[in-house]
C-alpha atoms as a PDB file:
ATOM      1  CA  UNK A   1      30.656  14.446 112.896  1.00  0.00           C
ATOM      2  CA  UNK A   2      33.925  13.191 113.582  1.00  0.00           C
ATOM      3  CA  UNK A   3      35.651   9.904 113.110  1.00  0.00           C
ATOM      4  CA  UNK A   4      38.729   7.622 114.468  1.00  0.00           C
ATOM      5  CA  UNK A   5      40.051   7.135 111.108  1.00  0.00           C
ATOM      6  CA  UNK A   6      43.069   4.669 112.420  1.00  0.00           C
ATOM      7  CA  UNK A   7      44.951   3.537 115.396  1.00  0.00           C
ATOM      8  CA  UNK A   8      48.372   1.712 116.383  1.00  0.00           C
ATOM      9  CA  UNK A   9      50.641   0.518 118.596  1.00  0.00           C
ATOM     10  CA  UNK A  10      53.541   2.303 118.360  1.00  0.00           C
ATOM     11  CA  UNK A  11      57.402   2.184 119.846  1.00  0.00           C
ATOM     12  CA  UNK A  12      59.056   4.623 121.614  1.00  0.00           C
ATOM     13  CA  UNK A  13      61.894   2.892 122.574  1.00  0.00           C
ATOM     14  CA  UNK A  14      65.193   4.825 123.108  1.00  0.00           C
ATOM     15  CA  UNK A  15      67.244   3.481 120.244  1.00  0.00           C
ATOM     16  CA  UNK A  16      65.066   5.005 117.984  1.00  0.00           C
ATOM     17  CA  UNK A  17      66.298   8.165 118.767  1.00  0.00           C
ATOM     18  CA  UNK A  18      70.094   7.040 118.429  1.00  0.00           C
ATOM     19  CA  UNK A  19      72.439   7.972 115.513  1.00  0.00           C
ATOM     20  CA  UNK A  20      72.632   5.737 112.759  1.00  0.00           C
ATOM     21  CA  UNK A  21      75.942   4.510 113.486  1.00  0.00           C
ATOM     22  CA  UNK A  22      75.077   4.161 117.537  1.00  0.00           C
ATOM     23  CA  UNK A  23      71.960   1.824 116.473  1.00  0.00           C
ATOM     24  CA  UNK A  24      74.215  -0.134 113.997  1.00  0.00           C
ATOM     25  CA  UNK A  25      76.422  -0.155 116.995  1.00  0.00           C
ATOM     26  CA  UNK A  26      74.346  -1.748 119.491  1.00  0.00           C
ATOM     27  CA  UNK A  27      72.534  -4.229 117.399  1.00  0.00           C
ATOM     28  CA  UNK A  28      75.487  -6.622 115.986  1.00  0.00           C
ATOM     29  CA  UNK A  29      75.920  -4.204 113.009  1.00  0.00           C
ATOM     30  CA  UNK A  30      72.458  -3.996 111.469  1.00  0.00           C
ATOM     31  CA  UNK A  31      69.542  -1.646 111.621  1.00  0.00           C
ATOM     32  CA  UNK A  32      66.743  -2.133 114.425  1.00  0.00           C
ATOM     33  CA  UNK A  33      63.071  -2.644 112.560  1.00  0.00           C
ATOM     34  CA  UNK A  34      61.745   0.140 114.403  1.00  0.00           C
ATOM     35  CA  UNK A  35      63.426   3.017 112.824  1.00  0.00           C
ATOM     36  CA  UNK A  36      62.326   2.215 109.343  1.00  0.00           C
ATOM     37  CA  UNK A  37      58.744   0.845 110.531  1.00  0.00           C
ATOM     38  CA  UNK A  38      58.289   4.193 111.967  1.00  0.00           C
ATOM     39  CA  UNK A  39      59.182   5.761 108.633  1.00  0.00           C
ATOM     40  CA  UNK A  40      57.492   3.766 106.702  1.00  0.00           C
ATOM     41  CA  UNK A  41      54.235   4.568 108.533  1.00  0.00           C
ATOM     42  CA  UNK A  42      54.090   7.897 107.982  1.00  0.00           C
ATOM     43  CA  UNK A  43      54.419   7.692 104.159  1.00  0.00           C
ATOM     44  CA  UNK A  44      52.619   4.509 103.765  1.00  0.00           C
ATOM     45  CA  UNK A  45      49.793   5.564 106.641  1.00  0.00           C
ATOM     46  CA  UNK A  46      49.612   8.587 107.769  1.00  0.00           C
ATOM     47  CA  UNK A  47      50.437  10.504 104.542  1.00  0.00           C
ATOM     48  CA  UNK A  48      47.220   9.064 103.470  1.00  0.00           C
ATOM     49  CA  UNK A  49      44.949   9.511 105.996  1.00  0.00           C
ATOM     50  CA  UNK A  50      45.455  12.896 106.601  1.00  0.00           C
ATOM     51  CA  UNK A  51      44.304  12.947 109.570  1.00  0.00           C
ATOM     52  CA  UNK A  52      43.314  16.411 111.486  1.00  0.00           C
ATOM     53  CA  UNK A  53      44.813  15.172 114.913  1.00  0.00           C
ATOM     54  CA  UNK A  54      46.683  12.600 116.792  1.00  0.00           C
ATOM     55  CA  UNK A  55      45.881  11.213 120.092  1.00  0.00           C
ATOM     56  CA  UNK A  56      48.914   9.992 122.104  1.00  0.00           C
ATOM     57  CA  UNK A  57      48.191   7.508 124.998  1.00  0.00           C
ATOM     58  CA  UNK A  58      51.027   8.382 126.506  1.00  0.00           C
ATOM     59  CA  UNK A  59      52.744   5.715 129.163  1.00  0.00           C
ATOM     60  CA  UNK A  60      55.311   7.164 130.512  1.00  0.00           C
ATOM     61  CA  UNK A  61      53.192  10.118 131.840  1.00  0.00           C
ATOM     62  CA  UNK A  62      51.873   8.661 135.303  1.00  0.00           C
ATOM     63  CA  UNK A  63      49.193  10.277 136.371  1.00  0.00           C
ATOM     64  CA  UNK A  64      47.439   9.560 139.667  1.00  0.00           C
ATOM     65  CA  UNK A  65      43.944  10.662 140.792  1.00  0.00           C
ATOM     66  CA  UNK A  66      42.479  11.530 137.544  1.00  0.00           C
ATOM     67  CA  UNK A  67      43.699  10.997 133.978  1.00  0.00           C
ATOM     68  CA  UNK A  68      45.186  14.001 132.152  1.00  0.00           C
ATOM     69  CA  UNK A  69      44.367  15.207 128.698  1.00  0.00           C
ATOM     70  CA  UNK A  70      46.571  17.969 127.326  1.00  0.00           C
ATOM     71  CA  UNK A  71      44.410  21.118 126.739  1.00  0.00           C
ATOM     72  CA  UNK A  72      47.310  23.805 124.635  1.00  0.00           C
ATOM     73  CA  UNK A  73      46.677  25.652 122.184  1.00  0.00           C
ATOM     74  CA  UNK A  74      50.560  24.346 121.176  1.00  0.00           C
ATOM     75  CA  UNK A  75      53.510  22.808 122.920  1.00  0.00           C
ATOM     76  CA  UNK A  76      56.801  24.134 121.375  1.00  0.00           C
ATOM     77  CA  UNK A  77      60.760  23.650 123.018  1.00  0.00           C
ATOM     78  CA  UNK A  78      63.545  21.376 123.352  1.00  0.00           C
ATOM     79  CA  UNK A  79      63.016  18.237 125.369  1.00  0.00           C
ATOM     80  CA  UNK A  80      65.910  16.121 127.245  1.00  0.00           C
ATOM     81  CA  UNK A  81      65.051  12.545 128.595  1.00  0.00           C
ATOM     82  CA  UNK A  82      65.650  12.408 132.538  1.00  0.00           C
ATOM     83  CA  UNK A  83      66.179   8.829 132.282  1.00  0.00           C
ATOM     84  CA  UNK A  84      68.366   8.851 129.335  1.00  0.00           C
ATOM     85  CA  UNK A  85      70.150  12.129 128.482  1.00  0.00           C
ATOM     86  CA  UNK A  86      73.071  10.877 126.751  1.00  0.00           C
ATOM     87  CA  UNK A  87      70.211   9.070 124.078  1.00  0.00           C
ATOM     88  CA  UNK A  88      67.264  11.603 123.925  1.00  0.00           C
ATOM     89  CA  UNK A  89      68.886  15.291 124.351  1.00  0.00           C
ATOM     90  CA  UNK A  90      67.500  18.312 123.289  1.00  0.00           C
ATOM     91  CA  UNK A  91      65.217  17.017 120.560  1.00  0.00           C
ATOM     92  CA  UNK A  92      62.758  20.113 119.510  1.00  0.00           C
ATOM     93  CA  UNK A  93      59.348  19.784 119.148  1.00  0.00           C
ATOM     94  CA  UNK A  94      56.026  21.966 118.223  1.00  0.00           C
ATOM     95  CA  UNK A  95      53.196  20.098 118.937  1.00  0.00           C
ATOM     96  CA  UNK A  96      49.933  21.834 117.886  1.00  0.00           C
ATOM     97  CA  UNK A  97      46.618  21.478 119.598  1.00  0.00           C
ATOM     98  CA  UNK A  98      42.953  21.309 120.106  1.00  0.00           C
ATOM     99  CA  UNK A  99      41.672  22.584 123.529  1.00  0.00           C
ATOM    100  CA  UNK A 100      37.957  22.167 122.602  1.00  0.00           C
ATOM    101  CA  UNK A 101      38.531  18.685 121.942  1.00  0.00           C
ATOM    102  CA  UNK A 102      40.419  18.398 124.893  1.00  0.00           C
ATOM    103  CA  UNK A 103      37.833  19.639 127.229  1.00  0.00           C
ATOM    104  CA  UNK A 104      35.504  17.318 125.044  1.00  0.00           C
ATOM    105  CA  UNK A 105      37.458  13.924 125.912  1.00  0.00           C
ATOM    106  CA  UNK A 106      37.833  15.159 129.452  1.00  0.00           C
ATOM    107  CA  UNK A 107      33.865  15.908 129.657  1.00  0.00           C
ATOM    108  CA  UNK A 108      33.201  12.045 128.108  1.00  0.00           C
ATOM    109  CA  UNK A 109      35.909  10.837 130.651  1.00  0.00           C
ATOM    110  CA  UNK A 110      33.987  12.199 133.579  1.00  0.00           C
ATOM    111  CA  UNK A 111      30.690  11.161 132.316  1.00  0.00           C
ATOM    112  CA  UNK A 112      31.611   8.083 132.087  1.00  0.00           C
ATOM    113  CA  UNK A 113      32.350   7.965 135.751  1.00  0.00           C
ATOM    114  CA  UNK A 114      36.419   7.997 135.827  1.00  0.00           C
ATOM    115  CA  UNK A 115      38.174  11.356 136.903  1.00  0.00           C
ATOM    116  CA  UNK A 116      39.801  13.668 133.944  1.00  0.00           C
ATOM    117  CA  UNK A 117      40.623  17.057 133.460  1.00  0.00           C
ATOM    118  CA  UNK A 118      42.268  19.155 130.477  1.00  0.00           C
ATOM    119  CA  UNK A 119      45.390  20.916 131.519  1.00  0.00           C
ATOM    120  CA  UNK A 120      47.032  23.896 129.544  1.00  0.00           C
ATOM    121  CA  UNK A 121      49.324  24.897 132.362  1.00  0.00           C
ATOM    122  CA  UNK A 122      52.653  25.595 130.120  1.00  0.00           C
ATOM    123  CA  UNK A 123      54.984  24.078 132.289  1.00  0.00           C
ATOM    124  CA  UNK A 124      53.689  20.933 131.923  1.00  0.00           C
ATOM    125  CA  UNK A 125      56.174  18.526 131.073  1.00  0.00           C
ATOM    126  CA  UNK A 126      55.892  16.086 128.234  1.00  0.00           C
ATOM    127  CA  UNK A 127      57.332  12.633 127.669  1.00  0.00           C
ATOM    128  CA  UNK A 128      59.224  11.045 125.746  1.00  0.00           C
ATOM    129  CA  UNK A 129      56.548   8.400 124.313  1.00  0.00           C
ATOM    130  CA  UNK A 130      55.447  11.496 122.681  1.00  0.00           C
ATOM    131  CA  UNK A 131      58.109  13.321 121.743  1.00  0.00           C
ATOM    132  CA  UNK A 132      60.041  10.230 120.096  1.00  0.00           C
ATOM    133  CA  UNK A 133      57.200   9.485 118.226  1.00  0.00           C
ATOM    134  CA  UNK A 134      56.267  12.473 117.227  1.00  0.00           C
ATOM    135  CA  UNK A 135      60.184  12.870 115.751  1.00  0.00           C
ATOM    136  CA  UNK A 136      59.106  10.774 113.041  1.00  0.00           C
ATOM    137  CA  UNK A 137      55.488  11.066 112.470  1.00  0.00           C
ATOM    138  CA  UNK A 138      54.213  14.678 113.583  1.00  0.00           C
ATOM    139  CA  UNK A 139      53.520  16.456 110.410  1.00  0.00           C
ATOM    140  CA  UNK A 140      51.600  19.440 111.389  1.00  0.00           C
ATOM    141  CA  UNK A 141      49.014  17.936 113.014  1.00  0.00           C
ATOM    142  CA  UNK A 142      47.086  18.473 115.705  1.00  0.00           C
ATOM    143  CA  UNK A 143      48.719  16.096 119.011  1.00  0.00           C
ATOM    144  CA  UNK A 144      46.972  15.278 122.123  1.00  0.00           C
ATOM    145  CA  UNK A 145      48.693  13.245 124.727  1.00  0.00           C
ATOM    146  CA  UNK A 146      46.545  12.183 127.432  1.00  0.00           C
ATOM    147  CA  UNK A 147      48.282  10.405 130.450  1.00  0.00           C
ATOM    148  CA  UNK A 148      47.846   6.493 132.371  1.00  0.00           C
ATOM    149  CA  UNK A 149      46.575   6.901 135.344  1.00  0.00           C
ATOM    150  CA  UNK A 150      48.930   4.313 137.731  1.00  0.00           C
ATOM    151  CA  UNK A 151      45.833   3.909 140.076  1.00  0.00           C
ATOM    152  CA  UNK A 152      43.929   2.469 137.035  1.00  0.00           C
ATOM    153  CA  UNK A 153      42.737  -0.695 136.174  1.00  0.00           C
ATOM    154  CA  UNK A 154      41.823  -2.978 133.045  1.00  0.00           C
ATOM    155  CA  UNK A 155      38.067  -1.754 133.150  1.00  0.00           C
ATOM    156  CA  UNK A 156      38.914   2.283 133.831  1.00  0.00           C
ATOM    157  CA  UNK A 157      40.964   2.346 130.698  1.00  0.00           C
ATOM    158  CA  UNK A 158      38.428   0.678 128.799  1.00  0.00           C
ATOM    159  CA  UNK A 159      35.953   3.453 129.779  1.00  0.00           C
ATOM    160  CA  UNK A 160      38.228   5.975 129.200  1.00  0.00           C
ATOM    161  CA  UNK A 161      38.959   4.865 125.817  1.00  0.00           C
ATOM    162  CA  UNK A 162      35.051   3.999 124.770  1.00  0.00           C
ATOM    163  CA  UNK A 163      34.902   8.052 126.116  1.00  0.00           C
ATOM    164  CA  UNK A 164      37.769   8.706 123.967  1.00  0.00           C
ATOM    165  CA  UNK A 165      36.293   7.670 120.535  1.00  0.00           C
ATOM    166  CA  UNK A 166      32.848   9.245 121.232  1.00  0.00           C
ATOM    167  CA  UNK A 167      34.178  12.300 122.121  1.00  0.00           C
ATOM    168  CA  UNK A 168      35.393  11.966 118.591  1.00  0.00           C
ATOM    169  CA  UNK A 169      32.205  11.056 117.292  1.00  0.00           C
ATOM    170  CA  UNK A 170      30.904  14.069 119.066  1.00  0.00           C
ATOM    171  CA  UNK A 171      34.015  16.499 117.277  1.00  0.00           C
ATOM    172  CA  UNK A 172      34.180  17.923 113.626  1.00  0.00           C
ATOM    173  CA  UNK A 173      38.031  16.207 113.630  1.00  0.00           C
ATOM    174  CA  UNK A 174      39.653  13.107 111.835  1.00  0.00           C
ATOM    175  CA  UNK A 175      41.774  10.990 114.165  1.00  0.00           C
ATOM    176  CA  UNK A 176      44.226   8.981 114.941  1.00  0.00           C
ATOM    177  CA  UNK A 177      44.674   7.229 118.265  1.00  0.00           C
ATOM    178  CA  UNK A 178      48.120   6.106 119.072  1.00  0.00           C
ATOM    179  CA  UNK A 179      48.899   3.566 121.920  1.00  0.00           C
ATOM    180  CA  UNK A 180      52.353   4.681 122.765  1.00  0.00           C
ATOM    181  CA  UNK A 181      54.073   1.765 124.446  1.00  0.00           C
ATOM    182  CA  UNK A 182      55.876  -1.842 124.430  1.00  0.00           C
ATOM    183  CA  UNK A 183      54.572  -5.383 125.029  1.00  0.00           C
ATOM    184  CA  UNK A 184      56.464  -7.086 128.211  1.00  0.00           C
ATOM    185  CA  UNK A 185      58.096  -4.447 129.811  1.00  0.00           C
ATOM    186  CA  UNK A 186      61.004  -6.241 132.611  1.00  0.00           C
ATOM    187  CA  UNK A 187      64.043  -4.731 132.056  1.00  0.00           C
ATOM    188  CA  UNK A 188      67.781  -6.672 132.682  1.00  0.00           C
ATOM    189  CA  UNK A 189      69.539  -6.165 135.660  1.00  0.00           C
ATOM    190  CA  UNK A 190      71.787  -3.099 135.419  1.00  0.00           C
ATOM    191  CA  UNK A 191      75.002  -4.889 134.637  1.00  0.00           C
ATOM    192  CA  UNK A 192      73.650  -7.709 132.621  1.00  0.00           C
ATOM    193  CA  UNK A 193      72.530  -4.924 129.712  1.00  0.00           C
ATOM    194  CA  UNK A 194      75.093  -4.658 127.787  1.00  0.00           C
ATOM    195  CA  UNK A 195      74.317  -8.184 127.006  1.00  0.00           C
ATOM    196  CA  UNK A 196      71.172  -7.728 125.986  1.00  0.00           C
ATOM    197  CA  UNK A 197      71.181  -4.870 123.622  1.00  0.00           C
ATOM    198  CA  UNK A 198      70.818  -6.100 120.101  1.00  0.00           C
ATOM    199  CA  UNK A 199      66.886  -6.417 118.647  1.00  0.00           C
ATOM    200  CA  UNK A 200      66.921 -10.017 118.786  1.00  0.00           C
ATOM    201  CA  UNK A 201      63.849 -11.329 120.483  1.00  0.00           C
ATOM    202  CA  UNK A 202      66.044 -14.308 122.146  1.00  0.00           C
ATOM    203  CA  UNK A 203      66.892 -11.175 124.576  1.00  0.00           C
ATOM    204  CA  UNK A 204      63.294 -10.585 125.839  1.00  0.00           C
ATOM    205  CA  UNK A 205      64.039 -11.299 129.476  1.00  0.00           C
ATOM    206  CA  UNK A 206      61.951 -14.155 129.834  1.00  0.00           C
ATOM    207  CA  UNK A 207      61.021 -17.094 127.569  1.00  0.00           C
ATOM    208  CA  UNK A 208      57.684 -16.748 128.654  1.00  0.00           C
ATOM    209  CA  UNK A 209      57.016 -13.125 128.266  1.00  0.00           C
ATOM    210  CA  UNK A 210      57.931 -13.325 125.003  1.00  0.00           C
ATOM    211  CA  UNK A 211      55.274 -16.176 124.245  1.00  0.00           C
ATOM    212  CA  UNK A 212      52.802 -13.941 125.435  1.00  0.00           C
ATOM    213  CA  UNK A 213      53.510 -11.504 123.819  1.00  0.00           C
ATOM    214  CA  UNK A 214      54.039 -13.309 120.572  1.00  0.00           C
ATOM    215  CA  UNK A 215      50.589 -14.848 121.043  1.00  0.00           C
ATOM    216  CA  UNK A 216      48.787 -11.326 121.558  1.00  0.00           C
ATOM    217  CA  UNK A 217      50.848 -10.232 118.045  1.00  0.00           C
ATOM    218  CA  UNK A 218      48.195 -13.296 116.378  1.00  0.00           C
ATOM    219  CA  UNK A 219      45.580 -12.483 117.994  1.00  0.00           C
ATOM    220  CA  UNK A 220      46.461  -8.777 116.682  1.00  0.00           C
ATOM    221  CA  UNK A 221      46.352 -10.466 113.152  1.00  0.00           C
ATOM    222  CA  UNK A 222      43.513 -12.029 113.295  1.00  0.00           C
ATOM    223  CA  UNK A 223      41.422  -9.203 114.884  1.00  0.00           C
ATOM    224  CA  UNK A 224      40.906 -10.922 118.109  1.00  0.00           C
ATOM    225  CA  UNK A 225      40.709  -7.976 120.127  1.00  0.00           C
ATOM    226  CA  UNK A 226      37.892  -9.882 122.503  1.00  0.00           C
ATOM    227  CA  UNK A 227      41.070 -12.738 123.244  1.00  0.00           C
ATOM    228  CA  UNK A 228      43.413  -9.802 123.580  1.00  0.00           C
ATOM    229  CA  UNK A 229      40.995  -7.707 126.471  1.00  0.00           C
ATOM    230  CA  UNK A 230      39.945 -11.375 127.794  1.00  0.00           C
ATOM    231  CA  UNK A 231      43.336 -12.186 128.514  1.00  0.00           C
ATOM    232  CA  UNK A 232      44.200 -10.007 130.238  1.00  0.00           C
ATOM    233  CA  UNK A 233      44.636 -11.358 133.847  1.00  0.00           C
ATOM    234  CA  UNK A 234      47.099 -13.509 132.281  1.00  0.00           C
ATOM    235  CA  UNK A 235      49.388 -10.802 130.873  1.00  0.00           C
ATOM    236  CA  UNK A 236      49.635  -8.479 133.350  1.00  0.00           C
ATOM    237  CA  UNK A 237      52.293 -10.956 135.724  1.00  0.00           C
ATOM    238  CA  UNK A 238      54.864 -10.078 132.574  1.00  0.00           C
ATOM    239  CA  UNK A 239      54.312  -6.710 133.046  1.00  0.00           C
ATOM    240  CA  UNK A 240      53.207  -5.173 130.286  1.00  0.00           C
ATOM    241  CA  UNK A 241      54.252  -1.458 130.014  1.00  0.00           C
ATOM    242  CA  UNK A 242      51.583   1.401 131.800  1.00  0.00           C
ATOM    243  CA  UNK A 243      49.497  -2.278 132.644  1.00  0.00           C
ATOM    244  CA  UNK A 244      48.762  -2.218 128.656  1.00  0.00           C
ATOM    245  CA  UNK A 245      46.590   0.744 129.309  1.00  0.00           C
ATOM    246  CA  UNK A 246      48.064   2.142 125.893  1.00  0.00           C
ATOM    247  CA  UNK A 247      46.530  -1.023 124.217  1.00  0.00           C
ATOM    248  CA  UNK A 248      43.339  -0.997 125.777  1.00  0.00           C
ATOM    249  CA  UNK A 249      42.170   2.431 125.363  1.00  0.00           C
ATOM    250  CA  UNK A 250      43.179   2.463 121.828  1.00  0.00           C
ATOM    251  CA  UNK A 251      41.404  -0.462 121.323  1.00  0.00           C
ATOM    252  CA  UNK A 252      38.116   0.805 123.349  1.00  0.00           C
ATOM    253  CA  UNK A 253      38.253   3.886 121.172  1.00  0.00           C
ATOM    254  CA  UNK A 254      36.566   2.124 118.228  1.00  0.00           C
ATOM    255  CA  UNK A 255      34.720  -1.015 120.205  1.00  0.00           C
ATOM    256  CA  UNK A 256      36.890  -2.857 122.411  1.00  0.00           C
ATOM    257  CA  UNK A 257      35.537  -6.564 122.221  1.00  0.00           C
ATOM    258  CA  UNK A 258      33.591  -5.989 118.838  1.00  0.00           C
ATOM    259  CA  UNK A 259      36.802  -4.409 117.179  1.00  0.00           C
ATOM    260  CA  UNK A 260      37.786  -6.732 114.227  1.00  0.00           C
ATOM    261  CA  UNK A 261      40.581  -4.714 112.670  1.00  0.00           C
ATOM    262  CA  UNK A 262      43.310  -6.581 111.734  1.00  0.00           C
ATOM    263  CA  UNK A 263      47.030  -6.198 112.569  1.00  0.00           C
ATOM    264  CA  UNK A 264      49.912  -5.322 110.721  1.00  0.00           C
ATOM    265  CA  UNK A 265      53.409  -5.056 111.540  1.00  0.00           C
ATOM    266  CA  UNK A 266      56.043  -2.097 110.583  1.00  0.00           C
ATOM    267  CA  UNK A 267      59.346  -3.758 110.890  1.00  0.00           C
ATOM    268  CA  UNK A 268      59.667  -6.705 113.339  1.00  0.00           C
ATOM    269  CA  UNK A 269      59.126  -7.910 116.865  1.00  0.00           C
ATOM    270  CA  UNK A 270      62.023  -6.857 118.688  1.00  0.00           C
ATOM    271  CA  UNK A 271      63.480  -6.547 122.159  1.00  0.00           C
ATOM    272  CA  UNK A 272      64.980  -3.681 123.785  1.00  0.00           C
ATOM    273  CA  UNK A 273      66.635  -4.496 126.744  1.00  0.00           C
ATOM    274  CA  UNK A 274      64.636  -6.907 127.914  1.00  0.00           C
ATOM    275  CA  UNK A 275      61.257  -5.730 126.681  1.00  0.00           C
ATOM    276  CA  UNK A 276      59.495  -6.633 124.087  1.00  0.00           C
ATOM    277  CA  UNK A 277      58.538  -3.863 121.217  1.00  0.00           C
ATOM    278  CA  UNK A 278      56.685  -3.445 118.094  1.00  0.00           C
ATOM    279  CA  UNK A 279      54.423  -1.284 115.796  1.00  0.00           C
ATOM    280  CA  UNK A 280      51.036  -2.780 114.839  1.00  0.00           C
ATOM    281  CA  UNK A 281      48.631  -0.909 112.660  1.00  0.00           C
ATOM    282  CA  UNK A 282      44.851  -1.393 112.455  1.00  0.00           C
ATOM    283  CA  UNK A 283      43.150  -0.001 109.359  1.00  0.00           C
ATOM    284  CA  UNK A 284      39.779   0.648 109.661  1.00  0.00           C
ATOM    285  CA  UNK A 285      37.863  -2.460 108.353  1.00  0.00           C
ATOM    286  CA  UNK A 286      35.179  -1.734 105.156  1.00  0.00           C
ATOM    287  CA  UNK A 287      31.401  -0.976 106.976  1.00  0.00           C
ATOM    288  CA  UNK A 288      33.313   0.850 110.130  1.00  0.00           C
ATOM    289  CA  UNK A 289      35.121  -0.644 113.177  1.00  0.00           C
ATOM    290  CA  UNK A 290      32.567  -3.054 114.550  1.00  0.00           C
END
């Protein structure tokens, strides 16, 4: 029998993939939180663990009319960001997989009434919330990365994540579910940017996004993944990257509303221009996740 054996919120925000000196560069001479959280995660977490494979919930692949599991036996190559070339260029990657789990979360997906198939075509693109993650944390695992479908809503990722962690259950694997993704997600106006660079949270473009997201962060801490899920309607007006799908089928993966696992934060709550990013780990709490 398998088992979800931890799950986070992680970053993928393009700085992380910047030179040293470009990062110092950008943020008033100092390091950004992320890069060392990131770090710090795999030797502190994931090292560990141990963990046979890792799920990415991955929000900057868009799916449509179904959601999209990855189904290869391994994704190798060189990937360049679209949106940011000059940043993310040519970064290699060899991503092994699991198509029988695959075709296991897709079959839990569907039976739970939402639309999802396993792909293996090898053209398929991948993204760069998995890839830049996966820079720093892939250590020969297996990695999944299963899209957000942009037709979705609040309850359809719940349901896909509830199918997520008992296909799981249902598998011989150890995993880890990773909600790749920010908080508030409104970006700066294109020539306003510049200013707005450094890590800083006084950048996040709002004053009220970042209360929001500040107050999901203690809920995070205290385990309040019911307030989190409840609140919901009230988040989504600051736009919350991939509608927090990332969140919310990580969370549904190992009980949604009855979750108590508490938060904890590698590196700091930081903006990145304009949004608001972070990387929250939940351990699994002593007598299982609910």
């Amino acid at each position: 029998m398998g088992e979800i054996v931890g799950v986070g919120i992680v970053s993928h925000a393009p700085p992380i993939m910047m030179s040293k000196e470009n990062r110092f560069a950008l943020n008033e001479g100092k390091e950004i939180t992320l890069v060392p959280g990131l770090r710090n995660l795999r030797s502190e977490v994931l090292d560990k663990l141990t963990p046979d494979t890792v799920i990415v919930v991955d929000t900057h692949w868009f799916s449509t009319v179904e959601f999209i599991i990855t189904g290869h036996e391994r994704r190798k190559g060189k990937y360049t960001s679209e949106e940011l070339p000059r940043v993310i260029s040519q970064v290699p990657y060899d991503l092994k997989g699991n198509p029988e789990l695959a075709e296991l979360v897709a079959s839990e997906v569907r039976d739970a009434g939402v639309p999802c198939i396993a792909n293996d075509d090898p053209y398929l693109p991948v993204n760069y919330p998995t890839i830049n993650v996966a820079d720093f944390l892939n250590n020969g695992e297996e990695w999944l990365s299963i899209s957000v479908a942009q037709t979705g809503t609040t309850d359809n990722f719940l349901a896909v994540g509830k199918a997520i962690g008992e296909a799981v259950a249902k598998s011989d694997r150890r995993v880890v579910v990773l909600a790749s993704g920010g908080m508030s997600h409104a970006f700066w106006p294109l020539l306003e940017l510049v200013d707005h660079e450094a890590s800083d949270p006084k950048h996040i473009i709002t004053p009220e996004a970042r209360a929001a997201d500040e107050q999901r962060l203690k809920w995070f801490a205290n385990g309040d993944h019911a307030a989190v899920i409840d609140a919901m309607p009230d988040y989504l007006p600051h736009k919350p990257e991939g509608k927090f799908a990332h969140y919310l089928m990580m969370a549904a993966a190992v009980g949604g509303k009855s979750c108590k696992a508490m938060g904890r934060l590698f590196g700091e709550y930081e903006n990145a221009t304009g949004t608001g990013q972070v990387h929250v780990w939940f351990d699994q709490p002593e007598g299982g996740w609910t």
